[in-house]
N, C-alpha and C. Protein backbone atom coordinates (compact mmCIF):
# COMPACT_ATOMS: atom_id res chain seq x y z
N UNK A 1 -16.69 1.72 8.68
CA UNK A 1 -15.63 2.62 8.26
C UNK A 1 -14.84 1.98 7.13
N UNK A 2 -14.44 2.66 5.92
CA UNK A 2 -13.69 2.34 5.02
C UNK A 2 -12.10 2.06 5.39
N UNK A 3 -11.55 0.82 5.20
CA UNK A 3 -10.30 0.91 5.10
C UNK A 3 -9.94 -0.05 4.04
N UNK A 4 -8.67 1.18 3.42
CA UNK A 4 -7.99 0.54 2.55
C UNK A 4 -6.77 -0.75 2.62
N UNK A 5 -7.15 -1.95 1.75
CA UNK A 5 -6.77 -2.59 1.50
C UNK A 5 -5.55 -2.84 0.36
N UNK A 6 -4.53 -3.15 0.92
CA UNK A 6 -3.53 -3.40 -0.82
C UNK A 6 -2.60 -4.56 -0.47
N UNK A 7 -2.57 -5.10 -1.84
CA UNK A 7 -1.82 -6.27 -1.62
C UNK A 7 -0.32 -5.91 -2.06
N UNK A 8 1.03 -6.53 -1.04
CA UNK A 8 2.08 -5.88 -2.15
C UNK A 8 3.05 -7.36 -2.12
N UNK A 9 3.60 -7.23 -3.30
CA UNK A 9 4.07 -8.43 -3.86
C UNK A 9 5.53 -8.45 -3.22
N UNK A 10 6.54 -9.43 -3.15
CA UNK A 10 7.84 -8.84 -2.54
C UNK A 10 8.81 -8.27 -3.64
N UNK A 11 8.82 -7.53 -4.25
CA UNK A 11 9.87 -6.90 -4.67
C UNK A 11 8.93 -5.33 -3.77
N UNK A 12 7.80 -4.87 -3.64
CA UNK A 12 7.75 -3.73 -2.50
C UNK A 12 8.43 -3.72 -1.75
N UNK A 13 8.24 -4.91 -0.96
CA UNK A 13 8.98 -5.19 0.44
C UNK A 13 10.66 -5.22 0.25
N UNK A 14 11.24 -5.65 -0.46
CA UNK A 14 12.51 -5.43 -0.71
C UNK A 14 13.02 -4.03 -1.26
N UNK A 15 12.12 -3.49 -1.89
CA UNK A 15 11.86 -1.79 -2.31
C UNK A 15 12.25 -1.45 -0.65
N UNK A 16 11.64 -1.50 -0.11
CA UNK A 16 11.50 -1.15 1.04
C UNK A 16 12.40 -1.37 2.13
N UNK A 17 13.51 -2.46 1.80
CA UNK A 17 14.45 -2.82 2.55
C UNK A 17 15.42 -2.21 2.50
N UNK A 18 15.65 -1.98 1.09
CA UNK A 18 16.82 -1.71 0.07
C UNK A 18 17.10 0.45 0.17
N UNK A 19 15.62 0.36 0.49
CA UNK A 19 16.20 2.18 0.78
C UNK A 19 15.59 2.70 1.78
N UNK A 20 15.82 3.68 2.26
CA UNK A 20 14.84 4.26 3.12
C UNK A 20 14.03 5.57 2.53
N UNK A 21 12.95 4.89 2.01
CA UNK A 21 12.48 5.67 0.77
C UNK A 21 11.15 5.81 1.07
N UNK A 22 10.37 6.70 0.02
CA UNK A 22 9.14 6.76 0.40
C UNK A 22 8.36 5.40 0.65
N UNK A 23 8.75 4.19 -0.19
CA UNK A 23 7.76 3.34 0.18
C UNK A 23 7.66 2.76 1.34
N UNK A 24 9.13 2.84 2.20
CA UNK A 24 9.07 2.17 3.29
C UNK A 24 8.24 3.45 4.33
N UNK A 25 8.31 4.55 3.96
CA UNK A 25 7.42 5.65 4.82
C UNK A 25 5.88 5.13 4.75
N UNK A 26 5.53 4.76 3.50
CA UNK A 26 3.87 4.88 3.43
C UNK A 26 3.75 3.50 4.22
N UNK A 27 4.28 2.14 3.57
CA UNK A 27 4.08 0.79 4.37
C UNK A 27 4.22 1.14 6.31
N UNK A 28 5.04 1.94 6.82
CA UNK A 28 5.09 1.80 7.99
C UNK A 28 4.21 3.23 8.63
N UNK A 29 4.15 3.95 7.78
CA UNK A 29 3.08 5.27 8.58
C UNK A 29 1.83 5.46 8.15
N UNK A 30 1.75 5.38 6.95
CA UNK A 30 0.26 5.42 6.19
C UNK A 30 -1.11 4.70 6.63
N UNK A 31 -1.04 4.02 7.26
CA UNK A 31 -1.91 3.44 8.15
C UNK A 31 -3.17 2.21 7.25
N UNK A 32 -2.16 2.17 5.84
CA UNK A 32 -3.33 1.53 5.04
C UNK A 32 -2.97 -0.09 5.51
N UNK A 33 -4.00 -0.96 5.20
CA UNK A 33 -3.65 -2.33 5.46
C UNK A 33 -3.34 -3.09 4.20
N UNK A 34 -1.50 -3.43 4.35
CA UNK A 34 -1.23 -4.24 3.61
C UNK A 34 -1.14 -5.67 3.85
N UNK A 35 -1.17 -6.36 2.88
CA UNK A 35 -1.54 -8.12 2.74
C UNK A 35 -0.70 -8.74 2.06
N UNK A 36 -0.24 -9.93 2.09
CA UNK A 36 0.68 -10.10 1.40
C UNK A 36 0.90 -12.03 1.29
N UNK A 37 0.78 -12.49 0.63
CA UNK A 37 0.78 -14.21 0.48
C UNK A 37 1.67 -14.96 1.34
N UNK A 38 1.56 -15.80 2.15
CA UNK A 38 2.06 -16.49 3.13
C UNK A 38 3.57 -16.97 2.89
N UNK A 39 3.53 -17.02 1.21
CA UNK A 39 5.36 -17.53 1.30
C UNK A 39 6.32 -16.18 0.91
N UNK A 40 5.76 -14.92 1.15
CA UNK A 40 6.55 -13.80 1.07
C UNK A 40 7.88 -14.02 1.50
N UNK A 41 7.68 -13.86 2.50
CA UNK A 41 9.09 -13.28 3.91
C UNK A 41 10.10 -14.57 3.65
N UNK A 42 9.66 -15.82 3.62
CA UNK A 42 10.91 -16.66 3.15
C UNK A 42 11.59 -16.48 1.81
N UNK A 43 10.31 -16.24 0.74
CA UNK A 43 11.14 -15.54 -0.85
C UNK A 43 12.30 -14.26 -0.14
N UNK A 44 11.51 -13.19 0.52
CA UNK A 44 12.64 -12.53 1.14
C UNK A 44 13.98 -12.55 1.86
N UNK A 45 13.33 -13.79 2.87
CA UNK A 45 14.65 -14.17 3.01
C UNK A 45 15.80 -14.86 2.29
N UNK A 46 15.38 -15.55 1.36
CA UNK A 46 16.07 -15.83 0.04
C UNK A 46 17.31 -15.08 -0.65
N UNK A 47 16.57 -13.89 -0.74
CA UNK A 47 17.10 -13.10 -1.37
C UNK A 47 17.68 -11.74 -0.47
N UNK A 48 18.29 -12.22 0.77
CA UNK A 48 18.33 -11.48 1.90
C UNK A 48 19.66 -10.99 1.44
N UNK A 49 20.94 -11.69 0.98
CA UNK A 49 22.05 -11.16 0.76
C UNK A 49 22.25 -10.52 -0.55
N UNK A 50 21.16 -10.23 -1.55
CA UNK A 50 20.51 -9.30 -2.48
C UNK A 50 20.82 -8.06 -1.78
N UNK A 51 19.89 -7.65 -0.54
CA UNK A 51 19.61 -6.80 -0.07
C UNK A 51 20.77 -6.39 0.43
N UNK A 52 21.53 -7.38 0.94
CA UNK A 52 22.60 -6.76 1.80
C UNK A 52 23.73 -6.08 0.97
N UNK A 53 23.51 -6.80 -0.18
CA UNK A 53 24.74 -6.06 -0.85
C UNK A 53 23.86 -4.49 -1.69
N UNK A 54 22.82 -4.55 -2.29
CA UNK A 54 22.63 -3.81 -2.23
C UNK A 54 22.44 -2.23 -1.45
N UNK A 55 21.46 -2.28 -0.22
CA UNK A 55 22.20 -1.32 0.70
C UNK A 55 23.26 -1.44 1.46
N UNK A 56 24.19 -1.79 1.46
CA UNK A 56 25.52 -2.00 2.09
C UNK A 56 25.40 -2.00 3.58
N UNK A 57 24.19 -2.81 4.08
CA UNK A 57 24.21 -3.36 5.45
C UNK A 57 24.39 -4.32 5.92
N UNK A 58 24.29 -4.64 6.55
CA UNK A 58 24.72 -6.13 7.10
C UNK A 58 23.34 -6.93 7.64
N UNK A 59 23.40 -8.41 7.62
CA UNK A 59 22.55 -9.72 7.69
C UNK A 59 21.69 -9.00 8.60
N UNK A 60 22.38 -8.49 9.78
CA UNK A 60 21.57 -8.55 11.14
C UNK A 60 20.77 -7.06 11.06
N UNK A 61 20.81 -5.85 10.55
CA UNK A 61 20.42 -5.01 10.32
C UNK A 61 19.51 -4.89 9.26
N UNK A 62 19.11 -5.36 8.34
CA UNK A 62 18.35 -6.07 7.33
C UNK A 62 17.35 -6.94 8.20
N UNK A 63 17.77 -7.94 8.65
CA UNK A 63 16.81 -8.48 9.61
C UNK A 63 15.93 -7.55 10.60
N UNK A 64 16.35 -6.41 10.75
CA UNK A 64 15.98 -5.79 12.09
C UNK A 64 14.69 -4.88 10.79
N UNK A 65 14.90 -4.47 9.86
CA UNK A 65 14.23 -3.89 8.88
C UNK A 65 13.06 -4.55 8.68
N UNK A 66 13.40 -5.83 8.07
CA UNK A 66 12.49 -6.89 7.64
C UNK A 66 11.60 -6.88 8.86
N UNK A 67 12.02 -7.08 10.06
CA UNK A 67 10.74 -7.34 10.92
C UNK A 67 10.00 -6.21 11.17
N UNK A 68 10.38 -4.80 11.05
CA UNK A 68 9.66 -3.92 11.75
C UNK A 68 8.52 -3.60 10.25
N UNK A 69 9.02 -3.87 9.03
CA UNK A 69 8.25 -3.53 8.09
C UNK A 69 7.33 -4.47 8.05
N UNK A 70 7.56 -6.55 8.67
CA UNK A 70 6.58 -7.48 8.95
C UNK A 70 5.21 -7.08 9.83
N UNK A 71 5.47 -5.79 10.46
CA UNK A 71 4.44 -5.47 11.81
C UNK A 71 3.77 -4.76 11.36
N UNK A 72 3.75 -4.14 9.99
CA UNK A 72 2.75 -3.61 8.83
C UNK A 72 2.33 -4.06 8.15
N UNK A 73 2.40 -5.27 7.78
CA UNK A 73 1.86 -6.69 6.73
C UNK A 73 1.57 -7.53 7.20
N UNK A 74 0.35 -7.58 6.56
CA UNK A 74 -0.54 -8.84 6.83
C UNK A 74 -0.26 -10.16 6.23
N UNK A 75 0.13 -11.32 6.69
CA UNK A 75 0.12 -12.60 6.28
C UNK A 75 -0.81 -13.31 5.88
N UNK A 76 -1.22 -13.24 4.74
CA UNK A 76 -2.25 -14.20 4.37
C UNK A 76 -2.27 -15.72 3.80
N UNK A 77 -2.32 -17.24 4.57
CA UNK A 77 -2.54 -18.08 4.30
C UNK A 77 -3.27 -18.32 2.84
N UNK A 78 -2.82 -19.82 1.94
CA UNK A 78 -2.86 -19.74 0.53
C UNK A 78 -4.41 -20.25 1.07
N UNK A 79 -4.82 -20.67 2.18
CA UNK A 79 -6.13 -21.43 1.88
C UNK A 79 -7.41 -20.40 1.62
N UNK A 80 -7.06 -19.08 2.01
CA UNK A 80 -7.47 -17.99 2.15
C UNK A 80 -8.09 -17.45 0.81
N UNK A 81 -6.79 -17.61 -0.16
CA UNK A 81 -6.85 -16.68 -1.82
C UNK A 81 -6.80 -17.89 -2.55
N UNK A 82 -6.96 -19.47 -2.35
CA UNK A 82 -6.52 -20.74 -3.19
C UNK A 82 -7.82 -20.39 -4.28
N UNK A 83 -8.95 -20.24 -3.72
CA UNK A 83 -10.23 -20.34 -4.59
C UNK A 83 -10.00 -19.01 -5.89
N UNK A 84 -9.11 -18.74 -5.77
CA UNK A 84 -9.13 -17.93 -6.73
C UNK A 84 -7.85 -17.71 -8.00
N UNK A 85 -7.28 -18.42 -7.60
CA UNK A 85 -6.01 -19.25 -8.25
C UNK A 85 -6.32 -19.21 -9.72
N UNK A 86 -7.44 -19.95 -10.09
CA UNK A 86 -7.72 -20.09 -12.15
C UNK A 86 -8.22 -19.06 -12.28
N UNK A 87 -8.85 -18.43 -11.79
CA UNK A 87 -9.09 -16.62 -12.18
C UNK A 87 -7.76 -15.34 -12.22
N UNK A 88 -6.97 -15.62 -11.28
CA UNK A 88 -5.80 -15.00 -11.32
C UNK A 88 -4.88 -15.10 -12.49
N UNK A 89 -4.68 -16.79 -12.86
CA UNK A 89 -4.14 -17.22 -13.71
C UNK A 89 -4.81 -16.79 -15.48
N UNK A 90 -5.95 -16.24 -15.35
CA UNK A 90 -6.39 -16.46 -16.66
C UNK A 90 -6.30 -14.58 -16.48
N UNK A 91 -6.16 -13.56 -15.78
CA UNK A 91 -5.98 -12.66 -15.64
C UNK A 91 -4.44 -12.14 -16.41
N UNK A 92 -3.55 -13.06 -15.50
CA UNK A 92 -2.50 -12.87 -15.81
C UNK A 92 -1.54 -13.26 -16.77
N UNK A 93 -2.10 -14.69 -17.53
CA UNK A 93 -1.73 -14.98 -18.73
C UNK A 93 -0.29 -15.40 -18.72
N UNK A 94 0.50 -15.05 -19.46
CA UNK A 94 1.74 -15.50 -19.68
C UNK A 94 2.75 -14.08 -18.98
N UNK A 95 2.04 -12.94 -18.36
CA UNK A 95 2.97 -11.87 -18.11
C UNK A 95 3.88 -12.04 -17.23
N UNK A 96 3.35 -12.52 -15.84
CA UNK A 96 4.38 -12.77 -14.82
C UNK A 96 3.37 -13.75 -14.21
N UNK A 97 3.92 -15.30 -14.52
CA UNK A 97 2.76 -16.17 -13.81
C UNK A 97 4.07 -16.37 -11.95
N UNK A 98 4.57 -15.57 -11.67
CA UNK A 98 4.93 -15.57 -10.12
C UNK A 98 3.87 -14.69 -9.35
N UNK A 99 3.28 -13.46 -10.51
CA UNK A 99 1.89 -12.65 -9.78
C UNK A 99 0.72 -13.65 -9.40
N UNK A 100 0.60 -14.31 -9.80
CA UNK A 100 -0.46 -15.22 -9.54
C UNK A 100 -1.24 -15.02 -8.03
N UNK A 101 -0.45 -15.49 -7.35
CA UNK A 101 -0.60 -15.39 -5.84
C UNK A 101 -1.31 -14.15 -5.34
N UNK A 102 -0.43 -13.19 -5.85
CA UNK A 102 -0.80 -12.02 -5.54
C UNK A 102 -2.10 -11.10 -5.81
N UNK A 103 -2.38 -11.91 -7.04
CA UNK A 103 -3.38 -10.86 -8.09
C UNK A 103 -4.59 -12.00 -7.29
N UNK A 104 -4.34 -13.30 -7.34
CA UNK A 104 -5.71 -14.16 -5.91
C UNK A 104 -6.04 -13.33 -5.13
N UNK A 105 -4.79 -13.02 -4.30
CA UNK A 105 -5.24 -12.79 -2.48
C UNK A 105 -6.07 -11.56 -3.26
N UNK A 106 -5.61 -10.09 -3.83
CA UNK A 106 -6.22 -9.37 -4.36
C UNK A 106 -7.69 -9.59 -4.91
N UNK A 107 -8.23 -10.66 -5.12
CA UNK A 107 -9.46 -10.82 -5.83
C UNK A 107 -10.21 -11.62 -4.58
N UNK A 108 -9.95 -12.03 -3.63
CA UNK A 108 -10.41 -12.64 -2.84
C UNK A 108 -10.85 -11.04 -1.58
N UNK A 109 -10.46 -10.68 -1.90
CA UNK A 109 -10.98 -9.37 -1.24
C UNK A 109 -12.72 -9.05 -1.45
N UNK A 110 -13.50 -9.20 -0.79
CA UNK A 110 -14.56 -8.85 -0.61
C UNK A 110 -15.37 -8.69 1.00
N UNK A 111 -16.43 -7.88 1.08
CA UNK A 111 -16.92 -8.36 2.26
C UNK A 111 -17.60 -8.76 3.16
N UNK A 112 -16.58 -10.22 3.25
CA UNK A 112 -16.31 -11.13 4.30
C UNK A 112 -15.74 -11.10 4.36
N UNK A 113 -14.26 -10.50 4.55
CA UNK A 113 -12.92 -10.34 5.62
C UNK A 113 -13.49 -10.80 6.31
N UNK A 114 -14.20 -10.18 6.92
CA UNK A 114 -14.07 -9.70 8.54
C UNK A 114 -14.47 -11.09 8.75
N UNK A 115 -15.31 -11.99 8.19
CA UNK A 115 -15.58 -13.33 8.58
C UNK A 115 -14.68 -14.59 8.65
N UNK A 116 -13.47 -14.68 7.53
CA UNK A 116 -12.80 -14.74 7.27
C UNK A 116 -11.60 -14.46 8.51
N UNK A 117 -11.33 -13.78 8.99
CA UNK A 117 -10.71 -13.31 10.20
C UNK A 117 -9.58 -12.14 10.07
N UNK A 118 -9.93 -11.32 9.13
CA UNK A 118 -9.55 -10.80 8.81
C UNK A 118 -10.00 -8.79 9.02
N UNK A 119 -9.24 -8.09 9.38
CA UNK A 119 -10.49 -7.32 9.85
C UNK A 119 -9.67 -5.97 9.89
């Protein structure tokens, strides 16, 4: 059976914090499988009082967001997308070398997921 795969970088996920908007509808109902590079959620948390001031919620309610939108994203370890690192990089050039990561795990997509442990 086909299932779709997408990788989303964290400014989605903060898209997603920040409103209650369509994207946080499709990430939590859409049923597609998202992926996302292992040092996400701490960049997020980083930038957690971003969020807070932006939607005018508070630490602990933001937190409660962040995790339920975590139970729709997949964590993917760098050892996972590393092999693909100088291909990403020569993809991405000088545009946004923070995509890097992202545009890997994305190219490391083939299949062997499922071997991989991924599924």
């Amino acid at each position: 059976m086909f299932s779709l795969r997408l990788v989303v970088d964290t400014n989605i996920i903060l898209s997603a914090m920040i409103k209650d908007s369509t994207v946080r509808k499709i990430i939590v109902e859409s049923g597609i499988d998202f992926f996302t590079p292992d040092f996400t959620f701490d960049e997020i948390n980083r930038h957690l009082n971003y969020v807070c001031k932006k939607n005018s919620l508070n630490r602990k309610i933001n937190m409660k967001i962040l995790n339920i939108l975590s139970k729709y994203i997949n964590v993917v370890d760098f050892g996972f997308y590393a092999h693909k690192i100088t291909e990403a990089q020569k993809i991405i050039k000088k545009i946004d070398e923070n995509d890097v990561p992202f545009i890997a795990l994305a190219l490391s997509f083939d299949n062997n997921m499922e071997k991989r442990g991924y599924s």
